[in-house]
C-alpha atoms as a PDB file:
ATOM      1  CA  UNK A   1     248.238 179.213 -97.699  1.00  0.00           C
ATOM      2  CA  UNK A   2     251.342 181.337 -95.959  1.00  0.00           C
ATOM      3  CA  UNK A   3     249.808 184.618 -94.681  1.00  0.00           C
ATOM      4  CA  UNK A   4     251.727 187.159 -92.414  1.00  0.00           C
ATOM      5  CA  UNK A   5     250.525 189.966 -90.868  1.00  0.00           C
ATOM      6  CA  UNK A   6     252.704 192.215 -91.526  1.00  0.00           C
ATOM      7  CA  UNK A   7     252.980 195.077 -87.881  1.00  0.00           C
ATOM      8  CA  UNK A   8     254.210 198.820 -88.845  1.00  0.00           C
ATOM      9  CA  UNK A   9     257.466 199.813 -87.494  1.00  0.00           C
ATOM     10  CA  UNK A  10     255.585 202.291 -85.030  1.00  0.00           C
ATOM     11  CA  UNK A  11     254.137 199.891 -83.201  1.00  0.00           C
ATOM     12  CA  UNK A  12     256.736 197.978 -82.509  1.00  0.00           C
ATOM     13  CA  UNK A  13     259.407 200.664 -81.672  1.00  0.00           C
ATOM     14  CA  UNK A  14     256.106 201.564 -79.145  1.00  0.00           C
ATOM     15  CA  UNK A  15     256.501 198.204 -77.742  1.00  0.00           C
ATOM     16  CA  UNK A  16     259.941 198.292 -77.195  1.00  0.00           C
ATOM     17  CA  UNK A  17     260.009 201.549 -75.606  1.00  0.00           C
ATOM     18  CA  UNK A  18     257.383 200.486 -73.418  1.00  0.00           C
ATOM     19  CA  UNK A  19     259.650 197.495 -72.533  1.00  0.00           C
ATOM     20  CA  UNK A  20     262.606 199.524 -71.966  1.00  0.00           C
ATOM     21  CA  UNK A  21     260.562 201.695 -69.525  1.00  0.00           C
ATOM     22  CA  UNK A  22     259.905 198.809 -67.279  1.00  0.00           C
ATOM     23  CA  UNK A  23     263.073 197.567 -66.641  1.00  0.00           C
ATOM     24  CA  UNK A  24     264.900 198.306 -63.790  1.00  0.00           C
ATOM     25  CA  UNK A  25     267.241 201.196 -64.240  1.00  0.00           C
ATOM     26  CA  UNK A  26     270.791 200.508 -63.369  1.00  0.00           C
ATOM     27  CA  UNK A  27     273.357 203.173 -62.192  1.00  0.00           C
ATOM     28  CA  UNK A  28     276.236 203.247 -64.520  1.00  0.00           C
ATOM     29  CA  UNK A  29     279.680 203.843 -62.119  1.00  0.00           C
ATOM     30  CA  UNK A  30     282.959 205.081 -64.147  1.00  0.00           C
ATOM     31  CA  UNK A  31     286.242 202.859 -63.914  1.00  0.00           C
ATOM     32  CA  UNK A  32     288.005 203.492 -60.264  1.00  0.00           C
ATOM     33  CA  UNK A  33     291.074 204.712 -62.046  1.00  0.00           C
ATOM     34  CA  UNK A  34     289.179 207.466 -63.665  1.00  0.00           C
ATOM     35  CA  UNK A  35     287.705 208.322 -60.914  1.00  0.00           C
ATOM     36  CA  UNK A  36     288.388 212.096 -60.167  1.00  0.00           C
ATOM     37  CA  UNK A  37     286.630 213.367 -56.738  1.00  0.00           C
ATOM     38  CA  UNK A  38     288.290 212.708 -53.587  1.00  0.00           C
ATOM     39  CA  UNK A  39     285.067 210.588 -52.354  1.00  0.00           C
ATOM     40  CA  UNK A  40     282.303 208.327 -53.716  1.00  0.00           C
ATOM     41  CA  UNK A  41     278.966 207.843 -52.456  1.00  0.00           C
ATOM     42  CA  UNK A  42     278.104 204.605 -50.512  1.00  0.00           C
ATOM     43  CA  UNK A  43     276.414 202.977 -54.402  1.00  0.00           C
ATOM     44  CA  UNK A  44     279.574 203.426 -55.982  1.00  0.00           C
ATOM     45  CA  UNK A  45     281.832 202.232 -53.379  1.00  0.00           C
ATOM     46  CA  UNK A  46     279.879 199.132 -53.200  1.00  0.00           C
ATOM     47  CA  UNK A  47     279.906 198.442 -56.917  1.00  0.00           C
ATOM     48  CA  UNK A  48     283.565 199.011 -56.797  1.00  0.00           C
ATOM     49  CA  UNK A  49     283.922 196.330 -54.057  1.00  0.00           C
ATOM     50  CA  UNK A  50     281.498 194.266 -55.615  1.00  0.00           C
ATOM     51  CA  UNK A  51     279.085 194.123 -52.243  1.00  0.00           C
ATOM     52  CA  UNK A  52     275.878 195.377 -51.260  1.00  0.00           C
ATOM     53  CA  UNK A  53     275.704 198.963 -50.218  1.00  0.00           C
ATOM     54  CA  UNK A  54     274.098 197.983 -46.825  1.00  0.00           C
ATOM     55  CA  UNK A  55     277.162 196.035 -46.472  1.00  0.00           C
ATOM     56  CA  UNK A  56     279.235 198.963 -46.521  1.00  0.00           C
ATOM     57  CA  UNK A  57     276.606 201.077 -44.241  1.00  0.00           C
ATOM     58  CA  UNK A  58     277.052 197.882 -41.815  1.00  0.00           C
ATOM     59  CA  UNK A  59     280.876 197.937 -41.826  1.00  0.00           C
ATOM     60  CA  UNK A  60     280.792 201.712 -40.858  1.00  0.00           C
ATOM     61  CA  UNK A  61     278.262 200.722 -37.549  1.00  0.00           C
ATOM     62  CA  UNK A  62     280.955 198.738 -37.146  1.00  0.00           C
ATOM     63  CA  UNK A  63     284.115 200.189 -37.991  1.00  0.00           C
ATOM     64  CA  UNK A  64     284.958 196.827 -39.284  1.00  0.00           C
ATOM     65  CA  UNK A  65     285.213 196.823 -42.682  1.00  0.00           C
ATOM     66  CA  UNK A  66     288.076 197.177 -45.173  1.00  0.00           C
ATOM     67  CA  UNK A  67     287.590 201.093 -46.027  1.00  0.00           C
ATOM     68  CA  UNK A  68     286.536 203.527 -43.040  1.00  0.00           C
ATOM     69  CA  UNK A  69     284.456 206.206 -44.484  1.00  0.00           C
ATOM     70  CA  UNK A  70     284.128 209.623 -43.667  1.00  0.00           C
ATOM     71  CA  UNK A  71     281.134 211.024 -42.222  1.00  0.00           C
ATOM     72  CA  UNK A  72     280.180 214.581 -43.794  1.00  0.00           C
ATOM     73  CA  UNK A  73     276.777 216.455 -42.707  1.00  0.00           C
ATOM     74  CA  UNK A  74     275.593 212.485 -41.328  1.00  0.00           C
ATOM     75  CA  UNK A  75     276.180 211.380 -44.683  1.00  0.00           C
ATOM     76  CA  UNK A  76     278.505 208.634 -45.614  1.00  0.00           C
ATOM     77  CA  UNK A  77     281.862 209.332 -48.200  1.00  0.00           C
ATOM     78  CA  UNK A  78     284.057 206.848 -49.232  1.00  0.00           C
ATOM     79  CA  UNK A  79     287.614 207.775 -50.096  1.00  0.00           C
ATOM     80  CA  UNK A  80     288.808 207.084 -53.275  1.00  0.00           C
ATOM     81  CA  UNK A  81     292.125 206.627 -52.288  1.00  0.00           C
ATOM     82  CA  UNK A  82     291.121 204.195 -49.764  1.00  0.00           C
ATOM     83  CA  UNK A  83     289.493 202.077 -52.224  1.00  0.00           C
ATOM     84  CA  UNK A  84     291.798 202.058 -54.870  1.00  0.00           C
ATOM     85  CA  UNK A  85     294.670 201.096 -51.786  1.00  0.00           C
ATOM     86  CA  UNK A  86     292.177 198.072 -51.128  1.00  0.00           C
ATOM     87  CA  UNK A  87     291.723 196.975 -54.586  1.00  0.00           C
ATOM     88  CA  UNK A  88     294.848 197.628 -55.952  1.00  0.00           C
ATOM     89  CA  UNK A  89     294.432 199.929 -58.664  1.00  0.00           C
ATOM     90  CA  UNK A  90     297.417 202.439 -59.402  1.00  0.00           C
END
């Protein structure tokens, strides 16, 4: 004998929300090219360059790195322009 138990939609859309809730969020970044603001926070410039944001913070100590950022109320800003120079993108 073949039984199922059969589970009402409710619960499971409760279990998936519950699921969704406990992953990790991720930050979604636009394409560079549409990228409209002069500057970019240190998160976005890293996901552009595809590195680690305390990369970035360690190539400003530095002043090593491929993009020098600018440095506005202690706070770090990446120019766009700069990174799309580095990368390539028109």
């Amino acid at each position: 004998m073949n039984t199922q138990i059969k589970i009402p939609p409710t619960i499971i859309a409760a279990d998936n929300l519950a699921k969704a809730e406990c992953a990790p969020r991720a930050k979604v970044f636009c394409q560079l090219h549409e990228v409209t603001s002069p500057t970019v926070t240190t998160e976005a410039a890293a996901h552009y360059l595809n590195r680690r944001p305390q990369t970035l913070r360690l190539h400003s100590c530095n002043d090593n790195g491929p993009v020098r950022p600018l440095r506005i109320n202690g706070r770090l800003a990446w120019p766009v322009a700069d990174l799309k120079r580095v990368l390539g993108v028109a």
